[in-house]
Protein backbone atom coordinates (compact mmCIF):
# COMPACT_ATOMS: atom_id res chain seq x y z
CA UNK A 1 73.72 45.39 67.50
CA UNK A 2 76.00 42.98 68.16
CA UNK A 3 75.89 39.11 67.28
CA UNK A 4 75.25 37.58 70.95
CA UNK A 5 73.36 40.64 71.55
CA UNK A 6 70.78 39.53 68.49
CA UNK A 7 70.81 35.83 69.44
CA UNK A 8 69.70 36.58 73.28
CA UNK A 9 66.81 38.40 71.48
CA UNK A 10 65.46 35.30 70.09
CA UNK A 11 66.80 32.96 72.37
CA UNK A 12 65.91 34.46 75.73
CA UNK A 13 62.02 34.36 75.12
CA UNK A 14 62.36 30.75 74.48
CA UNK A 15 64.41 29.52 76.86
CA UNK A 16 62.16 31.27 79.40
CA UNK A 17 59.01 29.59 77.80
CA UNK A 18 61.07 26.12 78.46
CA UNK A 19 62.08 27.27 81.88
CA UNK A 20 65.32 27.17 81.97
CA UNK A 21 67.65 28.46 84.91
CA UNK A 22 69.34 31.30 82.80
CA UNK A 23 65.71 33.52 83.10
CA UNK A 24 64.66 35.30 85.79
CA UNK A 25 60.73 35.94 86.29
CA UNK A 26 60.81 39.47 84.31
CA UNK A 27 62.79 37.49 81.46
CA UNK A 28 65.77 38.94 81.74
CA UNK A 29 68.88 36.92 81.56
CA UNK A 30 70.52 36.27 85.10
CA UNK A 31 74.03 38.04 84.66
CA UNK A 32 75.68 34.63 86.87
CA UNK A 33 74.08 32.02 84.57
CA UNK A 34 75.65 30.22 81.82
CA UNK A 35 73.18 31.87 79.01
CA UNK A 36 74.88 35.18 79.84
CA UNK A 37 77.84 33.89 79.66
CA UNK A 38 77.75 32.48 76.35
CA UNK A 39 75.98 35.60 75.21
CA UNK A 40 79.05 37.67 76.35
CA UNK A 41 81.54 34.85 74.55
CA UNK A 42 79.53 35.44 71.37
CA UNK A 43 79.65 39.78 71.98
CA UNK A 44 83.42 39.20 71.80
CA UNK A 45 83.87 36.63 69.28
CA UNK A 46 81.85 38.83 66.78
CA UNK A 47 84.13 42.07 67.70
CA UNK A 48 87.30 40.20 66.83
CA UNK A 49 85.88 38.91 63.32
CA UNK A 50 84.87 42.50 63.22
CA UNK A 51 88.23 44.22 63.73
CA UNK A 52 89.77 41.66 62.21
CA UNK A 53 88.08 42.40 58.56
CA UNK A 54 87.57 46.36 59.35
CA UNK A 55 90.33 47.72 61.28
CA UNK A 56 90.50 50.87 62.55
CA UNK A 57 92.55 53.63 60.84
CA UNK A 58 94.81 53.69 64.07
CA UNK A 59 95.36 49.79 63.73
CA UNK A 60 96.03 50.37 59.52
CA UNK A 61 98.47 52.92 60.31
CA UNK A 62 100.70 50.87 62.75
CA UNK A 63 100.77 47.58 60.25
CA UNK A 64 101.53 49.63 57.47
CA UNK A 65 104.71 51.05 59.58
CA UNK A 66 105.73 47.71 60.08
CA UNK A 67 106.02 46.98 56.45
C-alpha cells in the first residue's frame, strides 16, 4: 500500500463527515478534486523515496557501470 494510498484511508471518511467538496455521496474521492490530487502527489512522492533507498537491480547495475 502506498503512502497517499494509506492517508486517503483515514482521511477520506473524515473529510466526508465534515463535508467537504473532495467526497462524493458513496465516499469516494472525486478523481477532479484537490483531495485526489494531493493523494496522487503523495503516491509519487513515496515511490521516489522508495526507489531512491531500494533501487532496482536494473538501476544498481547501470550506476555501478558508471563508476
Amino acid at each position: 500500500m502506498k503512502l497517499g494510498d494509506a492517508i486517503s484511508t483515514v482521511a477520506t471518511p473524515i473529510a466526508g463527515a465534515l463535508g467537504m467538496d473532495c467526497v462524493d455521496e458513496q465516499g469516494q474521492l472525486k478523481p477532479e478534486s484537490f483531495c485526489a490530487k494531493r493523494k496522487a502527489k503523495v503516491n509519487d512522492y513515496s515511490d521516489a523515496v522508495w526507489d531512491f533507498l531500494w533501487p532496482s537491480s536494473k538501476n544498481k547495475q547501470q550506476t555501478e557501470n558508471k563508476i
